[in-house]
C-alpha atoms as a PDB file:
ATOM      1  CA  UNK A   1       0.000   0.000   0.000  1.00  0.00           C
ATOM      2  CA  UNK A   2       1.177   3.393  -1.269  1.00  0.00           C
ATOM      3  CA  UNK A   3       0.356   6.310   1.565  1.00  0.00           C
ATOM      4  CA  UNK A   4       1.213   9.469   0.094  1.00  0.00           C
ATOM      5  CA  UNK A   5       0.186  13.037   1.996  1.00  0.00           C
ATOM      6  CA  UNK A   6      -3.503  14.071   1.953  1.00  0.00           C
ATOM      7  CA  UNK A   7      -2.762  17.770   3.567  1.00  0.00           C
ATOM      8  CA  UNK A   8       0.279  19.983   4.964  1.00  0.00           C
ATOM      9  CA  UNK A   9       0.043  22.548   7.542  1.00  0.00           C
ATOM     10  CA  UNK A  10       1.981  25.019   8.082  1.00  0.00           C
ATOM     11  CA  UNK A  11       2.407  26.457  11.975  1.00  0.00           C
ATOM     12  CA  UNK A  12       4.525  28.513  14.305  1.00  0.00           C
ATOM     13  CA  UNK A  13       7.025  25.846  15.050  1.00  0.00           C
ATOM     14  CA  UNK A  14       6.936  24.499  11.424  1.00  0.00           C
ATOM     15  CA  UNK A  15       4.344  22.001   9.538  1.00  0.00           C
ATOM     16  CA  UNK A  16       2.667  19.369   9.985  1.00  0.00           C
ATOM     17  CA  UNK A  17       2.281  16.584   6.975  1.00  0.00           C
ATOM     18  CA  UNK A  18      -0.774  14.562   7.398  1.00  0.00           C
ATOM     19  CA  UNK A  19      -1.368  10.835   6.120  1.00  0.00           C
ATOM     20  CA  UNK A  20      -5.196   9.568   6.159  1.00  0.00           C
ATOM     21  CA  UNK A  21      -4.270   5.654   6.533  1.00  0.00           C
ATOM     22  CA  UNK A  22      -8.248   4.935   7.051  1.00  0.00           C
ATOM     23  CA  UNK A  23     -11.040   6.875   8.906  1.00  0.00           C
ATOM     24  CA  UNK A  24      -9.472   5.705  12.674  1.00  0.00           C
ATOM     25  CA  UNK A  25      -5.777   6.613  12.417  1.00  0.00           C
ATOM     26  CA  UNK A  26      -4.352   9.401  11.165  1.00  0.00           C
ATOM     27  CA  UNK A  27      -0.114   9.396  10.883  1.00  0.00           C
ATOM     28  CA  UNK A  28       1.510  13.097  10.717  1.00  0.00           C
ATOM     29  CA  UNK A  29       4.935  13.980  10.439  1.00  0.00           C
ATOM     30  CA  UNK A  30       5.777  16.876  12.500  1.00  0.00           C
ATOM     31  CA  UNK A  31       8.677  18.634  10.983  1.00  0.00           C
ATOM     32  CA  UNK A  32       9.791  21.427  13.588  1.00  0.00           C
ATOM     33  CA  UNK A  33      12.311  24.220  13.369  1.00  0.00           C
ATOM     34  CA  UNK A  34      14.378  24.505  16.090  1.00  0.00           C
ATOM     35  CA  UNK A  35      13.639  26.553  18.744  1.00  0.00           C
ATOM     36  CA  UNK A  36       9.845  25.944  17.874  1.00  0.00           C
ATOM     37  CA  UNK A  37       7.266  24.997  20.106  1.00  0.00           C
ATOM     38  CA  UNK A  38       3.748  23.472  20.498  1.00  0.00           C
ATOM     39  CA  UNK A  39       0.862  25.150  22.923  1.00  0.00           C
ATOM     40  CA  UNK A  40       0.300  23.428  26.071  1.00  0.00           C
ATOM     41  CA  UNK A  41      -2.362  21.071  25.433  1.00  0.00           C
ATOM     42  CA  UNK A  42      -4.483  18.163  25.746  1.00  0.00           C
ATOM     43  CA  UNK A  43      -7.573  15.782  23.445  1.00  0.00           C
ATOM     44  CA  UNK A  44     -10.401  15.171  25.088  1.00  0.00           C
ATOM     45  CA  UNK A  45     -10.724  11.588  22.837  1.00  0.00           C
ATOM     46  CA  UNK A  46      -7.802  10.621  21.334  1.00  0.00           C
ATOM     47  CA  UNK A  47      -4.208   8.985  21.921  1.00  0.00           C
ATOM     48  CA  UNK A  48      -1.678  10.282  20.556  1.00  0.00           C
ATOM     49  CA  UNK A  49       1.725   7.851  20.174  1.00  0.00           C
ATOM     50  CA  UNK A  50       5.333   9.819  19.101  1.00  0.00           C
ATOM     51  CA  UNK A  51       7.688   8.820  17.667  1.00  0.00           C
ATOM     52  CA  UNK A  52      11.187  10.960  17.447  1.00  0.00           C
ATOM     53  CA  UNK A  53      12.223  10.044  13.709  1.00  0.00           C
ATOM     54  CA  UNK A  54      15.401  13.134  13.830  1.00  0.00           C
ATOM     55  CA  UNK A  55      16.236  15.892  15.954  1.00  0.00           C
ATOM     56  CA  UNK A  56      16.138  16.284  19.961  1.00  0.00           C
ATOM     57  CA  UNK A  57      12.944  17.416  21.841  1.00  0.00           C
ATOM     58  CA  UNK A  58      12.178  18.354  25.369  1.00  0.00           C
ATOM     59  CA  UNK A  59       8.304  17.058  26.042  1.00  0.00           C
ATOM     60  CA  UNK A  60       6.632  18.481  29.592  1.00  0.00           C
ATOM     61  CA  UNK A  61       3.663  17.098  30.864  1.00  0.00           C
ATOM     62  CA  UNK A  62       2.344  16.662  34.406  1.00  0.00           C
ATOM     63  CA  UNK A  63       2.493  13.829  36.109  1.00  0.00           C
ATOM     64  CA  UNK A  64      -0.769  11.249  37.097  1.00  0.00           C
ATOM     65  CA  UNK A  65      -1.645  13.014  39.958  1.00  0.00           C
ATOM     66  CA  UNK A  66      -1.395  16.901  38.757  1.00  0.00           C
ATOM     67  CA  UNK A  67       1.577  18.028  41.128  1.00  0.00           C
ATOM     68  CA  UNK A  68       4.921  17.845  39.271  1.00  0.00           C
ATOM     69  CA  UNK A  69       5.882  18.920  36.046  1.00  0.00           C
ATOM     70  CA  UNK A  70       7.865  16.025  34.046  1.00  0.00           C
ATOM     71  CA  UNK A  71      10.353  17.242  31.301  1.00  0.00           C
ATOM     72  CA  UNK A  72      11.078  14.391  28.971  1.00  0.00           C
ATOM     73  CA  UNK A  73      13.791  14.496  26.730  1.00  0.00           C
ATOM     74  CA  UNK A  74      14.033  12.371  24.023  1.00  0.00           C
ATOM     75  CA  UNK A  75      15.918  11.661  20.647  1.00  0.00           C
ATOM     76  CA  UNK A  76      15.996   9.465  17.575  1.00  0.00           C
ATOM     77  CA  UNK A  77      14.289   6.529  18.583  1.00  0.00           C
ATOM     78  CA  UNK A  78      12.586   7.473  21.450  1.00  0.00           C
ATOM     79  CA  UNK A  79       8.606   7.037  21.629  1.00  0.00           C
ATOM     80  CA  UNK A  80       6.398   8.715  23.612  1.00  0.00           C
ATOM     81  CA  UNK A  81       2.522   8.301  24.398  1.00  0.00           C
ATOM     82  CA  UNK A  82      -0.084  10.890  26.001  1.00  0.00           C
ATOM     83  CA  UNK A  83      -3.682   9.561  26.964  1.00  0.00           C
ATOM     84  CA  UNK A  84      -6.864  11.630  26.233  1.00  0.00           C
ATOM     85  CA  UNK A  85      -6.696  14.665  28.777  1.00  0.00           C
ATOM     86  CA  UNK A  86      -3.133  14.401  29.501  1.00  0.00           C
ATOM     87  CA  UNK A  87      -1.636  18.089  28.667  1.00  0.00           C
ATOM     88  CA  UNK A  88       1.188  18.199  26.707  1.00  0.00           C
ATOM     89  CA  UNK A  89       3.841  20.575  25.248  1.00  0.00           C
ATOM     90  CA  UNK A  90       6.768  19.628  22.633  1.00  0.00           C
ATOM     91  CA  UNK A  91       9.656  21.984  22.297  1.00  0.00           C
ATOM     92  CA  UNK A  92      12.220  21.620  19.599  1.00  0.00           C
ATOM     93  CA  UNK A  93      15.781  21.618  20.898  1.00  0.00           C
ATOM     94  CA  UNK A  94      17.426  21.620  17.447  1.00  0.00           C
ATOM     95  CA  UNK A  95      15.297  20.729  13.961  1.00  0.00           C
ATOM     96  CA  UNK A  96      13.583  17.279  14.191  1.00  0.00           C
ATOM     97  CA  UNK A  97      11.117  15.609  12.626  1.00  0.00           C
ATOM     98  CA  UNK A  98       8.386  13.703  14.902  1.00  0.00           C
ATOM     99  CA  UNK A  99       5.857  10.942  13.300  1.00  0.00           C
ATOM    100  CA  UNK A 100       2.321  11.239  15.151  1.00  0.00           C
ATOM    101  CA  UNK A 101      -0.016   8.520  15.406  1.00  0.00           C
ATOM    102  CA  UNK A 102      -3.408   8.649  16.766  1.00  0.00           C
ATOM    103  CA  UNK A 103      -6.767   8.411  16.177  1.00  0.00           C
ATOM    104  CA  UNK A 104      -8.898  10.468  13.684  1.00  0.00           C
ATOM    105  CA  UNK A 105      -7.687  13.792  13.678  1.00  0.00           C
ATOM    106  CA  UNK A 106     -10.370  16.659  14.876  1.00  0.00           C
ATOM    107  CA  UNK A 107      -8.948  20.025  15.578  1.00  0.00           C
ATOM    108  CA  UNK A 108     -12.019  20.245  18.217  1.00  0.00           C
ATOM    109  CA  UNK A 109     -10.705  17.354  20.073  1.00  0.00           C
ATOM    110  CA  UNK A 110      -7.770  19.747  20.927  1.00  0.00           C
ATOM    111  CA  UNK A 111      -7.768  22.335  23.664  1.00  0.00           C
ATOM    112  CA  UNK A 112      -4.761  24.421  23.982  1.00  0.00           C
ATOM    113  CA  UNK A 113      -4.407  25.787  27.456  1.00  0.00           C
ATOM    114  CA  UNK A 114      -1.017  28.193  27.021  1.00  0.00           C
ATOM    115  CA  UNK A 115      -0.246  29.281  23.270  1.00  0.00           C
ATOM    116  CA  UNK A 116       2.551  31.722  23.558  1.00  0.00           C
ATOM    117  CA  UNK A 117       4.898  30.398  25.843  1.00  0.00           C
ATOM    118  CA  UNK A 118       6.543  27.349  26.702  1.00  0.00           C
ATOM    119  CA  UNK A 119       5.546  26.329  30.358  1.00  0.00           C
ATOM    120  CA  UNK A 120       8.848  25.818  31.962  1.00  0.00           C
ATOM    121  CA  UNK A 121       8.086  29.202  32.081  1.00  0.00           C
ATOM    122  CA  UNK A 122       5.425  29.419  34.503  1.00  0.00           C
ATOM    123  CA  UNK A 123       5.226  27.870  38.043  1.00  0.00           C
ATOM    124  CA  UNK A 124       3.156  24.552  38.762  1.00  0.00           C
ATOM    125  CA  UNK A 125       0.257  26.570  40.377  1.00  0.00           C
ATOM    126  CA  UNK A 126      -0.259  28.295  37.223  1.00  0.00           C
ATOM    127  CA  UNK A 127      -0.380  25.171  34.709  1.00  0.00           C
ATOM    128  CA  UNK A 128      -2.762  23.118  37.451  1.00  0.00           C
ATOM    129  CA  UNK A 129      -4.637  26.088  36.941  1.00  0.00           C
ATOM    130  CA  UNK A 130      -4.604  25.993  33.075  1.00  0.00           C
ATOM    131  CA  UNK A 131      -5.351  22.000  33.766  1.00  0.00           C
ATOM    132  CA  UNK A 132      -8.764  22.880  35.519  1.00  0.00           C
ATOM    133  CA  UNK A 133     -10.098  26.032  33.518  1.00  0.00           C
END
């Protein structure tokens, strides 16, 4: 099976190549510049699975219980999951490429919490706040 791409994005931290592969999975290649960076953000419904294809990448998210902030960084090789509701921000150490898998994409599933800045900027009280708003 040929998959070739159905739609490219462009956004702040680069562009985003997307790859239909059937009406439940959707596989993107997230090609990012460095220095760029996603908002803070979670899906309401969907999985998403990561997979660090080039490049380096710090990834924060907070941990099960809401308190700590975990910084992740991975490389080549690496793969990392968030569950629906998990927040989530991906900052690009040095230009990378990330393949995305997850279910069917819906840009209403998404709801970005902090847009402009990366949130190892703010303190913990701040993105728990952001978590419950």
């Amino acid at each position: 099976m040929q998959v070739s791409v159905t739609q490219s994005r462009p956004f702040s931290w680069g562009f985003a190549d997307y790859y239909y592969i059937s009406r439940e999975v959707t596989v993107k290649n997230l090609h990012f510049k460095k220095g760029g960076f996603t908002s803070y953000h979670f899906h309401a419904r969907r999985m998403e699975i990561l997979h660090v294809a080039t490049g380096k990448f710090v990834m924060y998210t907070l941990d099960q219980k809401g308190e700590t902030m975990r910084e992740i960084t991975v490389v080549p090789g690496n793969t990392v999951s968030f569950y629906p509701g998990q927040a989530h921000q991906i900052v690009a150490l040095e230009d990378g490429i990330i393949v995305e898998t997850s279910e069917e994409y819906s840009e209403h599933d998404t709801k970005r919490l902090i847009k402009d800045m990366t949130v190892d900027q703010l303190s913990i009280d701040s993105l728990k706040h952001a978590n419950k708003s």
